[in-house]
C-alpha atoms as a PDB file:
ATOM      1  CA  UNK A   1      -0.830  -3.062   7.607  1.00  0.00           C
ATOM      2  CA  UNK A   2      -0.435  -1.005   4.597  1.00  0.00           C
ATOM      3  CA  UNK A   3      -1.068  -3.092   2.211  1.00  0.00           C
ATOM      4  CA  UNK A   4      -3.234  -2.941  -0.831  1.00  0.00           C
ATOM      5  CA  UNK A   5      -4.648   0.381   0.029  1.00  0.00           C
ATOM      6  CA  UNK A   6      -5.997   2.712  -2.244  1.00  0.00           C
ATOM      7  CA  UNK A   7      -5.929   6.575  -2.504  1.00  0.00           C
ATOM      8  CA  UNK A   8      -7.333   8.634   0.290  1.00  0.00           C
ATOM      9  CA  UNK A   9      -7.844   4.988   2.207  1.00  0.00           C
ATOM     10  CA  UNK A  10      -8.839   6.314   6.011  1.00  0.00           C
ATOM     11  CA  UNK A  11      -8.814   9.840   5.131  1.00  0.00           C
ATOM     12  CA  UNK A  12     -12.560   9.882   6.123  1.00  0.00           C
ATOM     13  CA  UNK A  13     -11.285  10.436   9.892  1.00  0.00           C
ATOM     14  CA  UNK A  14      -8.188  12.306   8.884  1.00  0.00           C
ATOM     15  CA  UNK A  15      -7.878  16.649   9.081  1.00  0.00           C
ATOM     16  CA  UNK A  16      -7.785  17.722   6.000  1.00  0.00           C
ATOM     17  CA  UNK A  17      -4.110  18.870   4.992  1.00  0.00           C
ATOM     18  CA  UNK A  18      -3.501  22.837   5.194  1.00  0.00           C
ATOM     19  CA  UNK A  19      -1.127  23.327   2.591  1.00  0.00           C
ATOM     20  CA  UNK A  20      -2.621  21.208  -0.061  1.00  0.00           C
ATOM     21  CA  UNK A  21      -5.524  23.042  -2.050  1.00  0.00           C
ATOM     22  CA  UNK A  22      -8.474  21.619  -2.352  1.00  0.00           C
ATOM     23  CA  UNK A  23      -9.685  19.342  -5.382  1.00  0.00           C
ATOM     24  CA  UNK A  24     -12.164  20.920  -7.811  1.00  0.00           C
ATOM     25  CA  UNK A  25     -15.891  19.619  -7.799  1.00  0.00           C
ATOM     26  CA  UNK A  26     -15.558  16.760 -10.455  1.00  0.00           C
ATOM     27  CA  UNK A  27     -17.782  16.562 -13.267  1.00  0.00           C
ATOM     28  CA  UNK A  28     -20.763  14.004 -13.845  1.00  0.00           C
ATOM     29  CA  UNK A  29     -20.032  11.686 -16.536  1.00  0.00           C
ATOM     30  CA  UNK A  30     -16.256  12.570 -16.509  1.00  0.00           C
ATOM     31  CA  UNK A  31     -14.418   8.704 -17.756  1.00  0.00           C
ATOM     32  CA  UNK A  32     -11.437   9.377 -15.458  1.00  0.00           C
ATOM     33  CA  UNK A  33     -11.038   8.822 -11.396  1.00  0.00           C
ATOM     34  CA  UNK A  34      -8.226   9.851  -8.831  1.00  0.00           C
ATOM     35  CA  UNK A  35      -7.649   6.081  -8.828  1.00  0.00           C
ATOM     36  CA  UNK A  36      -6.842   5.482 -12.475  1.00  0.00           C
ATOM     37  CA  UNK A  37      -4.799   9.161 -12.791  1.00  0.00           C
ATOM     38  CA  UNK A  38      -2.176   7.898 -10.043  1.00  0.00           C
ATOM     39  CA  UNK A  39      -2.226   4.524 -11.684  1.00  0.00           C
ATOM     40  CA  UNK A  40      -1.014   6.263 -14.722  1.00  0.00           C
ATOM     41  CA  UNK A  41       1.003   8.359 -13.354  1.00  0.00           C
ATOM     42  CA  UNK A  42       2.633   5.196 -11.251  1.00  0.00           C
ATOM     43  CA  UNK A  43       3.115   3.079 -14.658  1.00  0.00           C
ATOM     44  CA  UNK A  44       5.144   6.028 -15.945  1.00  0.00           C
ATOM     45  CA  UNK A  45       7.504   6.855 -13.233  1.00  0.00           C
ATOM     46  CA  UNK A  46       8.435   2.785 -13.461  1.00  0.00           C
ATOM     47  CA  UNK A  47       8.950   2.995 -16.843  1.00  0.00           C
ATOM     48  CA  UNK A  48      10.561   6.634 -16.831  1.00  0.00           C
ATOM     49  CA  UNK A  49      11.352   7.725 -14.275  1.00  0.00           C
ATOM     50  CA  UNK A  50       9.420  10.847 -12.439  1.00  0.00           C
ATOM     51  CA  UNK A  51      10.499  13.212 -15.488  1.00  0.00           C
ATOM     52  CA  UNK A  52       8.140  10.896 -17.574  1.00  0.00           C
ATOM     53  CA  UNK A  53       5.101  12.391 -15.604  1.00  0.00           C
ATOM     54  CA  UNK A  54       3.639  15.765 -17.112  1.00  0.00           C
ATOM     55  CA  UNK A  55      -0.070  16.237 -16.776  1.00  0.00           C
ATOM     56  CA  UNK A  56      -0.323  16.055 -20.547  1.00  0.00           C
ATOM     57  CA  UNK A  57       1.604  12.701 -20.985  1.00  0.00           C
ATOM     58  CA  UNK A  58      -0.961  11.260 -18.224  1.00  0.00           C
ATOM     59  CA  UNK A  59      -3.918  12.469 -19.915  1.00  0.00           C
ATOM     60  CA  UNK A  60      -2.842  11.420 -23.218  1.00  0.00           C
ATOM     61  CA  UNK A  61      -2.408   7.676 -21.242  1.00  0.00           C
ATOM     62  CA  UNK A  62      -5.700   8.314 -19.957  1.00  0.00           C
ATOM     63  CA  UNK A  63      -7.336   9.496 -23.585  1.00  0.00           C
ATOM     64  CA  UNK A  64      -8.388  12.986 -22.401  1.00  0.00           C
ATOM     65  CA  UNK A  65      -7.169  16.263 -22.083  1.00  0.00           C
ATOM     66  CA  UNK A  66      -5.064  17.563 -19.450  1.00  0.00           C
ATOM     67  CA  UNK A  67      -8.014  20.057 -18.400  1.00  0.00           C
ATOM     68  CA  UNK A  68      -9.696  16.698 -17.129  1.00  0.00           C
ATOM     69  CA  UNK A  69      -6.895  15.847 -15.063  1.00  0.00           C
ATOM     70  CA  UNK A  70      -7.775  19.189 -12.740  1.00  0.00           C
ATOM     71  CA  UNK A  71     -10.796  18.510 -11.270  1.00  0.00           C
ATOM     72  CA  UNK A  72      -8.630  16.071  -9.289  1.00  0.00           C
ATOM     73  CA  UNK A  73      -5.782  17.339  -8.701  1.00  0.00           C
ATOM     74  CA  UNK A  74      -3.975  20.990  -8.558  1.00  0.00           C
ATOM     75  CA  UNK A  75      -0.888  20.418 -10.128  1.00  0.00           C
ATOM     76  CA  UNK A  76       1.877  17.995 -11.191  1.00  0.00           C
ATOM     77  CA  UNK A  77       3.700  18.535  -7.850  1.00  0.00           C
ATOM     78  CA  UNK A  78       0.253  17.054  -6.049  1.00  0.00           C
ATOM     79  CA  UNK A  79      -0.436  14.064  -8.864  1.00  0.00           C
ATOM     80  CA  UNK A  80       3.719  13.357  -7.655  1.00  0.00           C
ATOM     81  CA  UNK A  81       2.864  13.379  -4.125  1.00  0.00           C
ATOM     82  CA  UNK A  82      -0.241  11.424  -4.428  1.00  0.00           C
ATOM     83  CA  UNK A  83       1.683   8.141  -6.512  1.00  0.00           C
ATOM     84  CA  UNK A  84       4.292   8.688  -3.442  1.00  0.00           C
ATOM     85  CA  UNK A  85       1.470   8.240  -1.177  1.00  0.00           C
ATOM     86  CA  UNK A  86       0.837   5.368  -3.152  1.00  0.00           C
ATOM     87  CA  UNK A  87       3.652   3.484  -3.240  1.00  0.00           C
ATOM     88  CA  UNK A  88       4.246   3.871   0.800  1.00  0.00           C
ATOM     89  CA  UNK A  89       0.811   1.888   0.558  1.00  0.00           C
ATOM     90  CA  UNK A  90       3.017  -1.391  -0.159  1.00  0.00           C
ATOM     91  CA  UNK A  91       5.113  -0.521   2.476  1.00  0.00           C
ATOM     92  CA  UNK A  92       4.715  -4.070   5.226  1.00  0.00           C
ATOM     93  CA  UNK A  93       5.548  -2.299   8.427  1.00  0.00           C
ATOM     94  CA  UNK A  94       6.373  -4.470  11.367  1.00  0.00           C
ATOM     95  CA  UNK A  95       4.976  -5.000  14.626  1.00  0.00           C
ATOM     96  CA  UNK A  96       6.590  -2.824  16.492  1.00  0.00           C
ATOM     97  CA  UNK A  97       5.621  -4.250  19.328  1.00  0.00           C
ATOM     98  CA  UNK A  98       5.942  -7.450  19.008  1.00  0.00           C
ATOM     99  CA  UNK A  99       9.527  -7.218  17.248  1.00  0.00           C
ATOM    100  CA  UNK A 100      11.037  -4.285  19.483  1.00  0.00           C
ATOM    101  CA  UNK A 101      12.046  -1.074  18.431  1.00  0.00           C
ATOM    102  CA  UNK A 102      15.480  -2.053  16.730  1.00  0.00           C
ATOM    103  CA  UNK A 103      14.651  -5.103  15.145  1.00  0.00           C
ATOM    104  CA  UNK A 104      11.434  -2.998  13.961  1.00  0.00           C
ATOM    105  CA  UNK A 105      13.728  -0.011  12.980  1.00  0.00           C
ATOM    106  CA  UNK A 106      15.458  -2.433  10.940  1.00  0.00           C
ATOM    107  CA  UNK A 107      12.896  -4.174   9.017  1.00  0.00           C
ATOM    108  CA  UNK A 108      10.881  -1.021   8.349  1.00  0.00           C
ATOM    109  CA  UNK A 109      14.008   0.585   6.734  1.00  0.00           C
ATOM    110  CA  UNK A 110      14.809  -2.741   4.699  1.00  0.00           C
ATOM    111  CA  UNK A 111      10.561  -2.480   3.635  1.00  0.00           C
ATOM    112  CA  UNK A 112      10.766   1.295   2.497  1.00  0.00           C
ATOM    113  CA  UNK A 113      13.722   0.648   0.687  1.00  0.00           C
ATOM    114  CA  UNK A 114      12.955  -2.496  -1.171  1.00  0.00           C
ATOM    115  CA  UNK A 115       9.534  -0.577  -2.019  1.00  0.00           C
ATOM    116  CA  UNK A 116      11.357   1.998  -3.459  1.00  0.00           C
ATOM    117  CA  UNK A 117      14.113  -0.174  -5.145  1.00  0.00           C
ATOM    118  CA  UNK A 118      10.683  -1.347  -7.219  1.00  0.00           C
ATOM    119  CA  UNK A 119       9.628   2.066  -8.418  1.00  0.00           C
ATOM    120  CA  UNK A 120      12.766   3.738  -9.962  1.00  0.00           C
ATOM    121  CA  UNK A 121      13.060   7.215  -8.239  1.00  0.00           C
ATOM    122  CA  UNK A 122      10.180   7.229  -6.820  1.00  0.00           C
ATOM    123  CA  UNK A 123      12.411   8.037  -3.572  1.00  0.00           C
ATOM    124  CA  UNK A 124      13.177  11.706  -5.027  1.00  0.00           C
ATOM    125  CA  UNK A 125       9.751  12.429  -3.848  1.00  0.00           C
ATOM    126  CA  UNK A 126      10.305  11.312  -0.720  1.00  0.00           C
ATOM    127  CA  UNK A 127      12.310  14.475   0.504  1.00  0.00           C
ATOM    128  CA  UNK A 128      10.384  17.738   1.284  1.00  0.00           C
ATOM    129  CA  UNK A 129       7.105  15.660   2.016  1.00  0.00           C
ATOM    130  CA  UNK A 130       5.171  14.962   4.970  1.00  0.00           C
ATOM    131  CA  UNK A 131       3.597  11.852   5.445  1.00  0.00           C
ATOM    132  CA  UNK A 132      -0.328  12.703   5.910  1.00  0.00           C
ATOM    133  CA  UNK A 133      -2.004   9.411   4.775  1.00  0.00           C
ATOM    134  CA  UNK A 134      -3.324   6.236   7.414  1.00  0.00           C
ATOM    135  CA  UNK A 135      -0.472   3.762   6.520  1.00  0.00           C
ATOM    136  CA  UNK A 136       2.225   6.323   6.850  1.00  0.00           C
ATOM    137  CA  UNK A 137       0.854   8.060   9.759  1.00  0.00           C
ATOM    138  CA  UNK A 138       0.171   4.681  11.366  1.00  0.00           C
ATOM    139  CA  UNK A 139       3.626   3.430  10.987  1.00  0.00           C
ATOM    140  CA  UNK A 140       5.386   6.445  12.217  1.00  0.00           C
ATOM    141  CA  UNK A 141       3.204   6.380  15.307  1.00  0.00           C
ATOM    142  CA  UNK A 142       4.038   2.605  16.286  1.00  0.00           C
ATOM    143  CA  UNK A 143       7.210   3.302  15.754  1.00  0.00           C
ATOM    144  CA  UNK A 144       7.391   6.571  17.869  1.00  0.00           C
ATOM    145  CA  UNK A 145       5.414   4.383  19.972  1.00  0.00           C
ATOM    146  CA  UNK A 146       8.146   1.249  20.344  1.00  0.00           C
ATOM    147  CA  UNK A 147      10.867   3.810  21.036  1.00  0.00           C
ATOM    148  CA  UNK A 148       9.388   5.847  23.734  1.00  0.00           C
ATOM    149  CA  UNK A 149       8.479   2.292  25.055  1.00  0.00           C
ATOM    150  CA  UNK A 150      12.134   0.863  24.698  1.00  0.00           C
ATOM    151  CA  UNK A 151      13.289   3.955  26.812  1.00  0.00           C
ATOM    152  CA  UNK A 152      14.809   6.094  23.952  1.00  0.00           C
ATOM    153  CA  UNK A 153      13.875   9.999  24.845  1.00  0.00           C
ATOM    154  CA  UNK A 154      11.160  11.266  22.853  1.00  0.00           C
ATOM    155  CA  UNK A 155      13.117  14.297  21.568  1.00  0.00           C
ATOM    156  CA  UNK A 156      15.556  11.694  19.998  1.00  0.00           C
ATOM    157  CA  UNK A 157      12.876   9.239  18.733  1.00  0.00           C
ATOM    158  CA  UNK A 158      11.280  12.033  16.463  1.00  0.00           C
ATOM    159  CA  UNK A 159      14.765  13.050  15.594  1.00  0.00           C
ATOM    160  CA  UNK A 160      15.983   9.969  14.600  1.00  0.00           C
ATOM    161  CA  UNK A 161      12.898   9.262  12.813  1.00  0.00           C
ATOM    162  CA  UNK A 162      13.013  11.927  10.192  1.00  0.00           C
ATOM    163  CA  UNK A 163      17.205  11.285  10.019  1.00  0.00           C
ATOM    164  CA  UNK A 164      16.638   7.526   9.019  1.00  0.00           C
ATOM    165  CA  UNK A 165      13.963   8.567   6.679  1.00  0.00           C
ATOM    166  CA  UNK A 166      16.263  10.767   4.367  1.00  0.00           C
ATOM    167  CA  UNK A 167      18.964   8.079   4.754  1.00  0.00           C
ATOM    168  CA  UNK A 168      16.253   5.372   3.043  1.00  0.00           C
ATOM    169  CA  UNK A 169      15.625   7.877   0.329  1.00  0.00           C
ATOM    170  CA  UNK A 170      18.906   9.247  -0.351  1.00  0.00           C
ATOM    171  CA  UNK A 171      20.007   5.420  -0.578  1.00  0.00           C
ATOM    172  CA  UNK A 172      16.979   4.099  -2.575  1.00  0.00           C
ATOM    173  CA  UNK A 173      17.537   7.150  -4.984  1.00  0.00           C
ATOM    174  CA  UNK A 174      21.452   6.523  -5.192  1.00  0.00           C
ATOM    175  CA  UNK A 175      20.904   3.041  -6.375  1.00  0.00           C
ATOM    176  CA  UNK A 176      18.320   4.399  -9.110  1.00  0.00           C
ATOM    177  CA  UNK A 177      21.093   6.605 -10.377  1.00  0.00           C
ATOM    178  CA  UNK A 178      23.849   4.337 -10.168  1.00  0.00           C
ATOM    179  CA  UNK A 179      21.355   1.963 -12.128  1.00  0.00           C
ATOM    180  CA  UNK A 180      20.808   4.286 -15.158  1.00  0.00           C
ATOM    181  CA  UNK A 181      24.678   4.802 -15.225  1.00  0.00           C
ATOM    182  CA  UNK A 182      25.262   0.804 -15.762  1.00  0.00           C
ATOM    183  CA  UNK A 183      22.254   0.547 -17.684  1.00  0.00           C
ATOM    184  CA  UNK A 184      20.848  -2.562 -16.281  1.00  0.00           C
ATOM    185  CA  UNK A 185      17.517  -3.192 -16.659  1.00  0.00           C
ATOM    186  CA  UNK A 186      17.047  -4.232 -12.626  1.00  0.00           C
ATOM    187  CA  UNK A 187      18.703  -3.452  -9.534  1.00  0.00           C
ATOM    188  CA  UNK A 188      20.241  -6.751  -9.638  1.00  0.00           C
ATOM    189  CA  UNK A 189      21.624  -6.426 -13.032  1.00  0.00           C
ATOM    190  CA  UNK A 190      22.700  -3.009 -12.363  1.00  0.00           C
ATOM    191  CA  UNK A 191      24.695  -4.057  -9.251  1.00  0.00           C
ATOM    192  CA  UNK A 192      26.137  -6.871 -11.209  1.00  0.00           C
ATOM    193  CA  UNK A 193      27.613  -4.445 -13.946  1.00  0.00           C
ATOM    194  CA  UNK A 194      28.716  -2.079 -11.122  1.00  0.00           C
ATOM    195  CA  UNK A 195      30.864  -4.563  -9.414  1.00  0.00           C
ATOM    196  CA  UNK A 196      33.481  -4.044 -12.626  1.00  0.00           C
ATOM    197  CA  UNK A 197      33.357  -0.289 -12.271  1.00  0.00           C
ATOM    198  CA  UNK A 198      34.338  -0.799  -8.625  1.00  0.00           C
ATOM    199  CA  UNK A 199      37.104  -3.286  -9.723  1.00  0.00           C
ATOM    200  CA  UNK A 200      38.226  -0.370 -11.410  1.00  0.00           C
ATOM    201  CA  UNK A 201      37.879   1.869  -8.595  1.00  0.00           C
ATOM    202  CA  UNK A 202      39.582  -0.173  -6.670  1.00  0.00           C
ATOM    203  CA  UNK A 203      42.848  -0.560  -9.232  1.00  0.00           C
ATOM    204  CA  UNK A 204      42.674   2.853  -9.319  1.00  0.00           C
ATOM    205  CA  UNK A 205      43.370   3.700  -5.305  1.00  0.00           C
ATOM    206  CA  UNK A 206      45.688   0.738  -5.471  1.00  0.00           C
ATOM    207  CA  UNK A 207      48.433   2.887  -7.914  1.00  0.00           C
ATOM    208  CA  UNK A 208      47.650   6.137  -5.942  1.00  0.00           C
ATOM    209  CA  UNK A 209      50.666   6.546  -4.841  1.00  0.00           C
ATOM    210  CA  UNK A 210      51.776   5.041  -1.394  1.00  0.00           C
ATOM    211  CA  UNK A 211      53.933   7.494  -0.252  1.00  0.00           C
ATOM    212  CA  UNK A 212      51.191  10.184  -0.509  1.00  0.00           C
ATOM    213  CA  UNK A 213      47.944   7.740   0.185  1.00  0.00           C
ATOM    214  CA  UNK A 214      49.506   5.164   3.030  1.00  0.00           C
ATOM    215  CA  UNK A 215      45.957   4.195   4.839  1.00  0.00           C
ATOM    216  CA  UNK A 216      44.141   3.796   1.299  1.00  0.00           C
ATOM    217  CA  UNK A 217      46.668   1.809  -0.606  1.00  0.00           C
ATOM    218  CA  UNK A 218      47.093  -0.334   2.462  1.00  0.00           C
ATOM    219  CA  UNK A 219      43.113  -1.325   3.448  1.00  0.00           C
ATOM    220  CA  UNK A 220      41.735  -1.534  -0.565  1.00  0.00           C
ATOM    221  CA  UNK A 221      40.123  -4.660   0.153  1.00  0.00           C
ATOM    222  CA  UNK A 222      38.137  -3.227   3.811  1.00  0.00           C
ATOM    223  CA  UNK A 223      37.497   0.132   1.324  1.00  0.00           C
ATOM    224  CA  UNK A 224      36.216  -1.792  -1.549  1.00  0.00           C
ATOM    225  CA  UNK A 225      34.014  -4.946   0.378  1.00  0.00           C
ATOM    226  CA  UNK A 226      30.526  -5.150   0.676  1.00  0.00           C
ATOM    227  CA  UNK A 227      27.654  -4.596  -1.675  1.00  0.00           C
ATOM    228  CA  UNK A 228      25.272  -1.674  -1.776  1.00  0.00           C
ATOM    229  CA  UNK A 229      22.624  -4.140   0.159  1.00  0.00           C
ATOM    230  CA  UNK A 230      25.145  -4.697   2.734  1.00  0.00           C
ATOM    231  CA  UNK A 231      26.227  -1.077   2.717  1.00  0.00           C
ATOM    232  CA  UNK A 232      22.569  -0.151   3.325  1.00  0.00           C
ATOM    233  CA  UNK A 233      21.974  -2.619   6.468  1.00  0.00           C
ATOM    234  CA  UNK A 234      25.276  -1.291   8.170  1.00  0.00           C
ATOM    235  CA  UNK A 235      24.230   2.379   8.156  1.00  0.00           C
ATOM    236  CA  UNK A 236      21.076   1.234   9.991  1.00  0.00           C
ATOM    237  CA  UNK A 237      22.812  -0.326  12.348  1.00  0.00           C
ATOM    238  CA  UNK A 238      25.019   2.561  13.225  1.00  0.00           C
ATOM    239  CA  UNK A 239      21.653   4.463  13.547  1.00  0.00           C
ATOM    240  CA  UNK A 240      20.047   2.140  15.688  1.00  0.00           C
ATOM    241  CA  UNK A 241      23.295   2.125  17.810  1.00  0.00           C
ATOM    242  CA  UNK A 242      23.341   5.969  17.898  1.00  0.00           C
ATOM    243  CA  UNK A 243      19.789   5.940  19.223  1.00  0.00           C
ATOM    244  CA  UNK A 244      20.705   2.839  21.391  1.00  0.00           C
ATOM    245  CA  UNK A 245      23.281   4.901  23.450  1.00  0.00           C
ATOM    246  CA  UNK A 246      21.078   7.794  24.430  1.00  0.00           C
ATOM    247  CA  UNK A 247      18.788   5.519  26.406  1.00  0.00           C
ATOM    248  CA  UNK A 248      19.348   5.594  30.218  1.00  0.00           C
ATOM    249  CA  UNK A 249      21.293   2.886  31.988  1.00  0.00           C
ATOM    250  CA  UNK A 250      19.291   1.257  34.752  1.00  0.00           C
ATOM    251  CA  UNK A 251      19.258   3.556  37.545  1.00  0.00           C
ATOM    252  CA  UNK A 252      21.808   6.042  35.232  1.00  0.00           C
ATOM    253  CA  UNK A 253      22.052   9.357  33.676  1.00  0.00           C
ATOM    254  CA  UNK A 254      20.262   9.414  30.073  1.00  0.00           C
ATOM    255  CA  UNK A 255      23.577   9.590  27.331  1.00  0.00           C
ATOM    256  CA  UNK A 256      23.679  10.652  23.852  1.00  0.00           C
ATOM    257  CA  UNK A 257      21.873  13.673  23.132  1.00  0.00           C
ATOM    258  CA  UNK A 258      19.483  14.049  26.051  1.00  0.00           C
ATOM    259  CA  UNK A 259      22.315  13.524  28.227  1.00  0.00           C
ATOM    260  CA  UNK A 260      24.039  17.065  26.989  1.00  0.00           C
ATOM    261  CA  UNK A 261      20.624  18.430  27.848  1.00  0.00           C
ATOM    262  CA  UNK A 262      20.302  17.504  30.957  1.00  0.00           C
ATOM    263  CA  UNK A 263      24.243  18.259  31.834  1.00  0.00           C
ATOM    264  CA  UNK A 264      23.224  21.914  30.483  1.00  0.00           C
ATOM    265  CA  UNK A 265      20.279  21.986  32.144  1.00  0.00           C
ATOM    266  CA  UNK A 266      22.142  21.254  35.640  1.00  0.00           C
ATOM    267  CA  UNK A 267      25.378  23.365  34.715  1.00  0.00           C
ATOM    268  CA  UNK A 268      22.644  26.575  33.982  1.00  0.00           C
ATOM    269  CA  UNK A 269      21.249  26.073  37.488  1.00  0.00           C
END
């Protein structure tokens, strides 16, 4: 599911979205399409980065003007959104069901972020947006769905939901950045040339000086281990075990966050 979609895939039976304006009637005869303009647009962010996208620079790609480019979309902002929308498309989300709700947490994080380890920082436009199109809607509602069904409280699966979310992006978009710092030309290669700037890190906190700096000089190696893969797959796990610990014990009190609730809620009466 999600796969191989194109723009505006399953939107027949979607609401329209309030605060995006409407597209302008196109033009007969006009050589462009929705399709090719986030295409373009999509080619440039991987080769650019988002700056790389103005509405000019597109057209240009396209061989129009940018006056074309507006009888399909309003602005820059909604061409950005729409190769977002795009690039959750390649997104493989689990089976929820099948899998569980943690393993599925984890392999739907490890999906989003490999997508968006592909697509430089594409992840920046991840923040601010709300996911409106079938494959994103669909995945956020079987895994809503796998929660509520493992037990967690639905005020802490939505919650958690939109929490884990801006930890993919925020990690996705670090690795983009620490890539243009190292200059590799791929992830890998940009990891690779990292792991001597952390040597160096790492020489650096050992001289700090122990007297002043006890707990860092003496645990370098537990500061310093793990790649930014591993890194990644940890903080998931610490959300799924934060989630984990506000479901209800068999025949107990609900913990975590809907446990204060309900404490408050009894204390109050």
């Amino acid at each position: 599911m999600g796969n191989g979609g194109t723009v505006g895939s399953g939107a027949a039976d979607l609401p329209e979205v309030p605060w995006r304006p409407r597209p302008r009637a196109t033009r007969a005869r006009t050589p462009i399409s929705l399709e090719r303009i986030v295409d373009t647009a999509l080619r440039i962010v991987d080769a650019e980065g988002t700056e790389g996208v103005t509405m000019r620079r597109v057209a240009t790609e396209l061989g129009t003007g940018p006056a074309s480019l507006y009888a399909y979309v309003e602005s820059r902002e909604e061409l950005l959104v729409r190769v977002h929308e795009r690039v959750i498309e390649e997104v493989d989300f689990p089976d929820f069901r099948a899998v569980g709700w943690q393993e599925g947490l984890r392999r739907f994080a490890a999906g989003v972020h490999d997508v968006y380890r592909r697509h430089a920082d594409i992840a920046l436009l991840s923040f601010a947006d709300i996911p409106t199109t079938e494959a994103s809607l669909r995945g956020a509602e079987d895994l809503l769905a796998a929660m509520r069904d493992g037990g967690v409280p639905m005020n802490v699966a939505a919650w958690a939901m939109d929490r884990i979310s801006l930890y993919i992006g925020a990690d996705a978009y670090e690795g983009w950045l620490m890539q243009r710092r190292f200059g590799g030309a791929t992830p890998e290669e940009s990891e690779e040339r990292g792991r001597a700037y952390f040597a160096q890190v790492g020489d650096f906190f050992a001289a700090l000086p122990r007297d002043r700096f006890p707990v860092m000089t003496s645990h370098i190696g537990e500061l310093m281990d793990g790649d930014g893969e591993e890194r990644f797959a940890f903080g998931v796990d610490m959300f799924i075990a934060g989630i984990a610990s506000t479901v209800p014990a068999e025949g107990g009190a609900a913990s975590g966050r809907e446990g204060r609730k309900g404490r408050k809620e009894r204390d109050e009466r």
